[in-house]
N, C-alpha and C. Protein backbone atom coordinates (compact mmCIF):
# COMPACT_ATOMS: atom_id res chain seq x y z
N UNK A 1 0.86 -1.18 0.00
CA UNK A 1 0.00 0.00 0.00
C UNK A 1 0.90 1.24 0.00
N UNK A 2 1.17 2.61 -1.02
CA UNK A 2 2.03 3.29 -0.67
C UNK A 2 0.96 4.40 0.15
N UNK A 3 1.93 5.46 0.49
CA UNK A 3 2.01 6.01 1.38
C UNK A 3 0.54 7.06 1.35
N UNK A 4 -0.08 7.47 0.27
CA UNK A 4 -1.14 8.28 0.10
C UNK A 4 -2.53 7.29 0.60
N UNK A 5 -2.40 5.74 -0.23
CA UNK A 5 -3.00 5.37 0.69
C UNK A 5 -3.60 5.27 2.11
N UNK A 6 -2.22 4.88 2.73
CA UNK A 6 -2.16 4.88 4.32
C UNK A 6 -2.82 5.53 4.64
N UNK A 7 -2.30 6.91 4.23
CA UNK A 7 -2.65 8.52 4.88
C UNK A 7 -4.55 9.18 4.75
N UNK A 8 -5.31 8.55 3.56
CA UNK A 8 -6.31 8.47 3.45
C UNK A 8 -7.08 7.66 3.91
N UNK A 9 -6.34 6.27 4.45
CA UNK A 9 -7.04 5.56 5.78
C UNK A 9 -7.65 6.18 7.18
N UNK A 10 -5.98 6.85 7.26
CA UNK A 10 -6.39 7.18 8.79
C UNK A 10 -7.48 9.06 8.46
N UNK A 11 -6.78 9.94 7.21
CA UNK A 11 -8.22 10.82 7.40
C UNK A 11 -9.21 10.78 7.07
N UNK A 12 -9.92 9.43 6.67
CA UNK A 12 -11.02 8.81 6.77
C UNK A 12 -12.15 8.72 8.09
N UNK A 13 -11.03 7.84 8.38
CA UNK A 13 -11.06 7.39 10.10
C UNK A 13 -11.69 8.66 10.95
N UNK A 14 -10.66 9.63 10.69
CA UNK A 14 -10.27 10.99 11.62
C UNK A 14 -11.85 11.73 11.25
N UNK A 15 -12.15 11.85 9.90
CA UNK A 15 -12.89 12.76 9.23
C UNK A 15 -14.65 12.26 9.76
N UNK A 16 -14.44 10.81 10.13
CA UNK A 16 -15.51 10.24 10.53
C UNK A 16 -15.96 10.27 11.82
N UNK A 17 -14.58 10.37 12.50
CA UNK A 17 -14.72 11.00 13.88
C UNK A 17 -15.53 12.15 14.07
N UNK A 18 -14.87 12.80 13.50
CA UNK A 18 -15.17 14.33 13.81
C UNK A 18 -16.52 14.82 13.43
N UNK A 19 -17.24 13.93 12.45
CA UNK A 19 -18.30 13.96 12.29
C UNK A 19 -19.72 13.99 13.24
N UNK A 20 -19.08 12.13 13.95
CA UNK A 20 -20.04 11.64 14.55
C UNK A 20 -19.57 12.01 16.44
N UNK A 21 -18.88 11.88 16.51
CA UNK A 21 -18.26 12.48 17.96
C UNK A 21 -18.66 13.25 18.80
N UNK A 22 -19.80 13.20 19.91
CA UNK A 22 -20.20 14.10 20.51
C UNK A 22 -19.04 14.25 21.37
N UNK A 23 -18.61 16.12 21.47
CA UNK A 23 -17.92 17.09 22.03
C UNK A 23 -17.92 16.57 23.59
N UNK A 24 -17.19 16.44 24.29
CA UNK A 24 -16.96 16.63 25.57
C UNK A 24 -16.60 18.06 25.97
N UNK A 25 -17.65 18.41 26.70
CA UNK A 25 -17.87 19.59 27.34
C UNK A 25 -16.83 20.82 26.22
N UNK A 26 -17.03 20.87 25.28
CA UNK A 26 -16.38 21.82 23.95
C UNK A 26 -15.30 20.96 23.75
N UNK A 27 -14.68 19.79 23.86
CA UNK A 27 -13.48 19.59 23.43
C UNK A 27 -13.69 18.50 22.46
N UNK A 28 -13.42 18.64 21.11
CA UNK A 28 -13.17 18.21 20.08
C UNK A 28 -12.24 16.98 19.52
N UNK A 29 -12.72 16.16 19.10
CA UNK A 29 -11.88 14.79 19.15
C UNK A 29 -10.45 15.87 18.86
N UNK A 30 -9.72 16.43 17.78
CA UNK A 30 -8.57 17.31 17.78
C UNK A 30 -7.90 17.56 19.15
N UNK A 31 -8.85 18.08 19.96
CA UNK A 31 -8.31 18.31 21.03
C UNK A 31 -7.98 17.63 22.16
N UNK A 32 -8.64 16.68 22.21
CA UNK A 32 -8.76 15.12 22.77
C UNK A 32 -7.54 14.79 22.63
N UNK A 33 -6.93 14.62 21.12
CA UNK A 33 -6.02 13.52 20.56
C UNK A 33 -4.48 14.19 20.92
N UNK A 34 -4.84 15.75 21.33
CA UNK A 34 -3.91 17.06 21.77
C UNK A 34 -3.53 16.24 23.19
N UNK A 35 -4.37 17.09 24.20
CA UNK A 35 -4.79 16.23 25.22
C UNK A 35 -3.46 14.62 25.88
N UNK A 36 -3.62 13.67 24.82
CA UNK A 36 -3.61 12.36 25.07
C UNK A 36 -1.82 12.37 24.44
N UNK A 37 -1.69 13.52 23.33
CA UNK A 37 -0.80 13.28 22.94
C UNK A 37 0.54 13.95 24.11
N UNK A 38 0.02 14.84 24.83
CA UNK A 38 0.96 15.76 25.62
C UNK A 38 0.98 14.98 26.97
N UNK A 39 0.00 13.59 27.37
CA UNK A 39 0.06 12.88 28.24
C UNK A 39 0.98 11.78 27.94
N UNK A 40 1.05 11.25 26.67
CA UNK A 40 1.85 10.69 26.51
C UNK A 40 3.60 10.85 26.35
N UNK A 41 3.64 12.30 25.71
CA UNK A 41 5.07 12.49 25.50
C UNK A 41 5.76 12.77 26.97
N UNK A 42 4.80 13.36 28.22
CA UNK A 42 5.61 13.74 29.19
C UNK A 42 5.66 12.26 29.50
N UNK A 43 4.93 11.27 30.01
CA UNK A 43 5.05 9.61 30.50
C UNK A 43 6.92 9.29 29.44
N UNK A 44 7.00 9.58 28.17
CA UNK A 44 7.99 8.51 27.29
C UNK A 44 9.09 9.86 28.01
N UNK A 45 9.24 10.97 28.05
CA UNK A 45 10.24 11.57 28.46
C UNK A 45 10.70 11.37 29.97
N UNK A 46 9.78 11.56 30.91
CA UNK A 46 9.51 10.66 32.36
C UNK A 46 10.46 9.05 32.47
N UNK A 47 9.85 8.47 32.05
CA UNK A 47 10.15 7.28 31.92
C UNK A 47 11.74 7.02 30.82
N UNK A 48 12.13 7.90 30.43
CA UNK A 48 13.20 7.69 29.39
C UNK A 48 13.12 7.01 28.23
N UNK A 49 11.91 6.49 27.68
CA UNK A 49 11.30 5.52 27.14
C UNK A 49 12.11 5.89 25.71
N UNK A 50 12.19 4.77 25.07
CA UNK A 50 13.18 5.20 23.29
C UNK A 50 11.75 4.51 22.54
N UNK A 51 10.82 5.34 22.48
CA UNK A 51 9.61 5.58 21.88
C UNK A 51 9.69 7.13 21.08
N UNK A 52 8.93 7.14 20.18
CA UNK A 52 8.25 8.13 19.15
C UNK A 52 6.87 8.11 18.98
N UNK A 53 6.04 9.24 19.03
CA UNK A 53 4.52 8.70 19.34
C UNK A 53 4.78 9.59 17.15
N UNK A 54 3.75 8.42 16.63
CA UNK A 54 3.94 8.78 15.35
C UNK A 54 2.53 8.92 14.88
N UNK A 55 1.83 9.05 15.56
CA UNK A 55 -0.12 8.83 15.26
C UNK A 55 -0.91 9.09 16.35
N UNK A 56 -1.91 9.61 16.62
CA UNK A 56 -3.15 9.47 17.67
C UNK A 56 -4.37 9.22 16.56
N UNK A 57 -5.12 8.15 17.40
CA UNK A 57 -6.24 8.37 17.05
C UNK A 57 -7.59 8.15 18.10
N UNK A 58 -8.73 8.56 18.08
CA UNK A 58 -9.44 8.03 18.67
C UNK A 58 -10.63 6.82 18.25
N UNK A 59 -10.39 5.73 18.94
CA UNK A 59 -11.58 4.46 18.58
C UNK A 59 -12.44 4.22 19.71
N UNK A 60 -13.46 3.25 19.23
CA UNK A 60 -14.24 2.64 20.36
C UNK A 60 -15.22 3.39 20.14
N UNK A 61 -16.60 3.16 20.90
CA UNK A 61 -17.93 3.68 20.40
C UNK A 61 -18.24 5.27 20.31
N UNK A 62 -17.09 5.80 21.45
CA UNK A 62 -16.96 7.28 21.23
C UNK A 62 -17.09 8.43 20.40
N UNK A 63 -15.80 7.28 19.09
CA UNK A 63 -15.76 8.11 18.04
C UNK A 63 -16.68 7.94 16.64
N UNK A 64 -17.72 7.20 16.78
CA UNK A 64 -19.02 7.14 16.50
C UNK A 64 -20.47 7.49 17.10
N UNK A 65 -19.86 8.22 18.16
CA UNK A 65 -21.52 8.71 18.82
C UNK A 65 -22.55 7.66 19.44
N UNK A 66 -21.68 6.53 19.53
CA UNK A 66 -22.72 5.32 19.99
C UNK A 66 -22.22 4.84 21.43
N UNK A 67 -21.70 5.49 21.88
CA UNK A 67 -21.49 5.27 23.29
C UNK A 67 -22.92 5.22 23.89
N UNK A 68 -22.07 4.51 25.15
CA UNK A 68 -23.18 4.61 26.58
C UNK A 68 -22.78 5.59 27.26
N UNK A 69 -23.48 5.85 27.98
CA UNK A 69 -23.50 7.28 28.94
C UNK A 69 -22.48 7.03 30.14
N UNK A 70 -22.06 5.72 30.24
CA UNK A 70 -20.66 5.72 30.73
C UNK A 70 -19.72 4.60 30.47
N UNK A 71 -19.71 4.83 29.38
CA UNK A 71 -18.30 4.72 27.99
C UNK A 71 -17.33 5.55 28.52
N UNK A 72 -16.14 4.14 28.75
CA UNK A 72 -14.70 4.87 28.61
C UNK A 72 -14.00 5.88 27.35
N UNK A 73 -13.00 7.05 27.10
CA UNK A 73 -12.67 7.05 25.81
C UNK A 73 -11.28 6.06 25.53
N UNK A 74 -11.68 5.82 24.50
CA UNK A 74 -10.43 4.92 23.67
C UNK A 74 -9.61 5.39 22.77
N UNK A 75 -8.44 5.54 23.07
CA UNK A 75 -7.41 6.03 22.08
C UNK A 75 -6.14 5.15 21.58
N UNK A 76 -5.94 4.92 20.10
CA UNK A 76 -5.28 4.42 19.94
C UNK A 76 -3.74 4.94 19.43
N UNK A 77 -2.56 4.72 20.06
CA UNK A 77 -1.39 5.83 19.70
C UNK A 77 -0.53 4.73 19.21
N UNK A 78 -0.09 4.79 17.48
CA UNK A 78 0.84 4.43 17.25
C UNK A 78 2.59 4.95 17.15
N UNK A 79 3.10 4.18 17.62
CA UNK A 79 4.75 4.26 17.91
C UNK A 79 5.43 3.91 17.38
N UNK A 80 6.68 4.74 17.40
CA UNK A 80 7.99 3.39 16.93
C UNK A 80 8.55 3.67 18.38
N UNK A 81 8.87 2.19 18.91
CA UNK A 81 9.44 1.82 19.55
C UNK A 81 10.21 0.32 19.04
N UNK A 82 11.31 0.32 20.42
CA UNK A 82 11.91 -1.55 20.45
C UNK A 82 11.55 -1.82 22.02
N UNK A 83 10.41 -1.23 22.40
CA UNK A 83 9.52 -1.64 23.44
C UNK A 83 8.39 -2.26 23.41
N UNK A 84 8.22 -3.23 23.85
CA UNK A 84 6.97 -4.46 23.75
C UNK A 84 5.32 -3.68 24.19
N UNK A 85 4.54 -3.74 23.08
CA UNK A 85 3.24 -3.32 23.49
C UNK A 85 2.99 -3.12 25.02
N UNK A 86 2.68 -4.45 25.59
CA UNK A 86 2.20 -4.59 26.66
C UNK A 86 2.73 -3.37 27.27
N UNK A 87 4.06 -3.47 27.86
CA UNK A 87 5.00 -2.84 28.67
C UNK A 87 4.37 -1.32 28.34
N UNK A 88 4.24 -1.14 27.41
CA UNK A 88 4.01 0.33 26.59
C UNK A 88 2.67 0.60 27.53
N UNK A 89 1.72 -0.50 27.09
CA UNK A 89 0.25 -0.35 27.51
C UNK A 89 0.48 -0.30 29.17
N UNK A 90 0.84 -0.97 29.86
CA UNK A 90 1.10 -0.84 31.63
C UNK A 90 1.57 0.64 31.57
N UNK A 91 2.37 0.78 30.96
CA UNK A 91 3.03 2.48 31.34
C UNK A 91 2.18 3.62 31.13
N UNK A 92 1.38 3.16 29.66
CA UNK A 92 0.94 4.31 29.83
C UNK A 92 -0.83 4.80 30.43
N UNK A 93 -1.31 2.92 31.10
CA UNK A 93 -2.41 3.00 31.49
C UNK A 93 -2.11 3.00 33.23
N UNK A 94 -0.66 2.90 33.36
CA UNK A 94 -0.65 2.44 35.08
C UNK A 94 -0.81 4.09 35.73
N UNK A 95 -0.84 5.29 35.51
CA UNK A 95 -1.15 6.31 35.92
C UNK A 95 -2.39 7.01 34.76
N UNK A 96 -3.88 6.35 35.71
CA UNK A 96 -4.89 7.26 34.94
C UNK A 96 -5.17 8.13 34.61
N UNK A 97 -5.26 8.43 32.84
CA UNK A 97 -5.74 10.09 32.59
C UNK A 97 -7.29 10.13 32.04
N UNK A 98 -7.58 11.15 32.54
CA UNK A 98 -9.43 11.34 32.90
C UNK A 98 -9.00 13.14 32.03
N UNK A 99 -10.52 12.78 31.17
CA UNK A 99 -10.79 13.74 30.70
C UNK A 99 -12.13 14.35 30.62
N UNK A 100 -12.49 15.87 31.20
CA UNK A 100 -13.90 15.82 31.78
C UNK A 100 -14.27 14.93 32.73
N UNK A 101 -13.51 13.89 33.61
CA UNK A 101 -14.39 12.98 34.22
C UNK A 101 -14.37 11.41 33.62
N UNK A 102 -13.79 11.68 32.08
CA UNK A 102 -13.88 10.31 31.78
C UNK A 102 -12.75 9.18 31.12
N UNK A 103 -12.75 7.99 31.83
CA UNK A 103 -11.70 7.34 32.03
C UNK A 103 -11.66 7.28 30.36
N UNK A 104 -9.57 7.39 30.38
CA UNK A 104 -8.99 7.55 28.97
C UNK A 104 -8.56 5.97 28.72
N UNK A 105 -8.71 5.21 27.78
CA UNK A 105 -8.14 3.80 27.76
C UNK A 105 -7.15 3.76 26.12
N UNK A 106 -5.48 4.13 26.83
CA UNK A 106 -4.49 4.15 25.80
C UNK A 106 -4.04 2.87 25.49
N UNK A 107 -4.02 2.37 24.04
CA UNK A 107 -3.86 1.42 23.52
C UNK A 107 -2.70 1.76 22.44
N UNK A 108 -1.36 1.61 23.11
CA UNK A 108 -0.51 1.41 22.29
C UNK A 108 -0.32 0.17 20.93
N UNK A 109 0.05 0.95 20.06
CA UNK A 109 0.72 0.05 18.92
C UNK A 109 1.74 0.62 17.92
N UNK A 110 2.75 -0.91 17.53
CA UNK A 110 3.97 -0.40 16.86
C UNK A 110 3.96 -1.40 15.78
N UNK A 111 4.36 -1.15 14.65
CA UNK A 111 5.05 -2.08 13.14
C UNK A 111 5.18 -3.23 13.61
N UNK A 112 5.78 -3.23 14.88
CA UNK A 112 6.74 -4.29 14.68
C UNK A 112 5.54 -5.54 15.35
N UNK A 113 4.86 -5.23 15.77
CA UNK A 113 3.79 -6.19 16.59
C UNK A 113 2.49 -5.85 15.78
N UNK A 114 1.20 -4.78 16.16
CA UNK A 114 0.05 -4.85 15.93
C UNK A 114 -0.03 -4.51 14.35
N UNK A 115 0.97 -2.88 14.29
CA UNK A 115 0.91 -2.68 12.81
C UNK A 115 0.90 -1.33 13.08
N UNK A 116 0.21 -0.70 11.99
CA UNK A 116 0.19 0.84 11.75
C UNK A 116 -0.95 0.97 11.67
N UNK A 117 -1.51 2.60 12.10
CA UNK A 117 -2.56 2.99 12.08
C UNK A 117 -3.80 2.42 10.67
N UNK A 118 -2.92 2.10 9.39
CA UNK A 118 -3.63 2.43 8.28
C UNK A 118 -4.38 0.87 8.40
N UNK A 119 -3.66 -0.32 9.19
CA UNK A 119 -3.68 -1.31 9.16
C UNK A 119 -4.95 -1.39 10.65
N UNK A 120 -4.79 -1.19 11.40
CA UNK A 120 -5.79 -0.97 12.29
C UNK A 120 -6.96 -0.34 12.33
N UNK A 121 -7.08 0.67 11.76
CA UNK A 121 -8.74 1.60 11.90
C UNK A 121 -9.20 0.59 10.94
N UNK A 122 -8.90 0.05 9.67
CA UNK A 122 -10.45 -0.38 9.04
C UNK A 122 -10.80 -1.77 10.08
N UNK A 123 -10.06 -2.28 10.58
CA UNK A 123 -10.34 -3.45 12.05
C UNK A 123 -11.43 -2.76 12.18
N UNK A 124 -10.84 -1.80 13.68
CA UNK A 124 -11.54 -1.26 14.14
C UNK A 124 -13.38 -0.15 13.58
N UNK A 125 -13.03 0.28 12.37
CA UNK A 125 -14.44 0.72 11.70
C UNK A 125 -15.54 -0.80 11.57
N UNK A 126 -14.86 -1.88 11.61
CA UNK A 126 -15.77 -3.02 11.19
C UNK A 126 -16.18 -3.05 12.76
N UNK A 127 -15.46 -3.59 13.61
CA UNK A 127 -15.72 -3.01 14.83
C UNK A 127 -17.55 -2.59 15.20
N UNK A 128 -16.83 -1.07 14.55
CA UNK A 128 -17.93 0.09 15.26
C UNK A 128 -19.11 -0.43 14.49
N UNK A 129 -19.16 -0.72 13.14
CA UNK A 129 -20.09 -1.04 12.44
C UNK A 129 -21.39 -2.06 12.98
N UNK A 130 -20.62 -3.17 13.75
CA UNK A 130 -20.97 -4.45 14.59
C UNK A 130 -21.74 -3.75 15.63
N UNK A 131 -21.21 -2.84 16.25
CA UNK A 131 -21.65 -2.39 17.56
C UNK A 131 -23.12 -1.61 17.01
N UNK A 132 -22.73 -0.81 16.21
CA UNK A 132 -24.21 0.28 15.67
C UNK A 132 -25.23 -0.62 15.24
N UNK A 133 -24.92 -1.67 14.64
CA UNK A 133 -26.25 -2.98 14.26
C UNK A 133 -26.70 -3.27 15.60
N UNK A 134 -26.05 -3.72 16.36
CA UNK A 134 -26.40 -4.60 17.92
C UNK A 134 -26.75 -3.47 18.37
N UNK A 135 -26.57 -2.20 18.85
CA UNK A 135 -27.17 -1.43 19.53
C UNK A 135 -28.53 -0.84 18.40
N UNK A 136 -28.80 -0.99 17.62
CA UNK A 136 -29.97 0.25 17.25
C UNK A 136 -30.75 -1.51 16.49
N UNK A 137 -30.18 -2.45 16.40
CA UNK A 137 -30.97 -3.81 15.86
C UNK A 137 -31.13 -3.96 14.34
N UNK A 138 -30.20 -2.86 13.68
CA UNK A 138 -30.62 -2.83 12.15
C UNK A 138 -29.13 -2.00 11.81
N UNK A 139 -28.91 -2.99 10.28
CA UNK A 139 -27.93 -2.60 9.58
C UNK A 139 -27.45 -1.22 9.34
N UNK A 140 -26.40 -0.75 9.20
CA UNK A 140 -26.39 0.55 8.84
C UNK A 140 -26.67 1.20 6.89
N UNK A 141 -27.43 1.84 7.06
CA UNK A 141 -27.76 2.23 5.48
C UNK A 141 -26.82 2.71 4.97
N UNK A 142 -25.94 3.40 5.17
CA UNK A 142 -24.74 4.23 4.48
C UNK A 142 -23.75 4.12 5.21
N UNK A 143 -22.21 4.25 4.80
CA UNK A 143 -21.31 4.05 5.37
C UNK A 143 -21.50 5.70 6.61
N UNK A 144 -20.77 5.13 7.87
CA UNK A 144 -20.38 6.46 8.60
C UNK A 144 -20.19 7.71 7.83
């Protein structure tokens, strides 16, 4: 897949967000992904970590408007690291960040294990798709 591809994966993804995404108290998935990204770089500088945060995004029913009224948010941050997911994921979920009130759930990923963003959101859009049938009981008519 070259690279324009990729890149039209994830502002797909992003563009669909931003669509369907109800605002937390004015803050804007953008600002969210701001937010998550400045939580993360102080944790990899903190920690000394030989990480690069190379992506934010936000997933999970959030960034479709189909949450429950107490739905965690889900963010997914891809990296380059030669640090093992997990380890990544303990670090950067073992000190909770709450936004407005609501629990943040960081889901690291890198090349070398899960993949890249471009490789993950359409997962995840099939995902959301599953969830919007089971919650409303009927197919979706048009894509997000």
């Amino acid at each position: 897949m070259n690279e324009n591809a990729k890149t039209c994966i994830v502002m797909d993804f992003k563009k669909k967000t931003e669509q369907y995404f109800h605002e937390i108290r004015g803050l804007s998935p953008k600002d969210i992904e701001n937010i998550v990204l400045s939580h993360l770089q102080n944790m990899i500088e903190r920690d000394a970590l030989n990480a690069d945060i190379l992506n934010i995004a936000i997933v999970g029913t959030r960034c479709r408007g189909i949450e429950k009224k107490d739905s965690d948010l889900d963010v997914v941050a891809e990296l380059s690291s030669d640090c093992r997911e997990d380890d990544l994921f303990n670090i950067f979920n073992g000190e909770k960040l709450y936004i407005e009130g609501i629990d943040v759930d960081i889901n690291p990923i890198t090349i070398q294990k899960t993949g890249s963003l471009d490789t993950y959101l359409p997962e995840a859009e099939k995902y959301l798709e599953k969830t919007y049938e089971q919650k409303f009981n009927t197919k979706k008519q048009t894509k997000y």
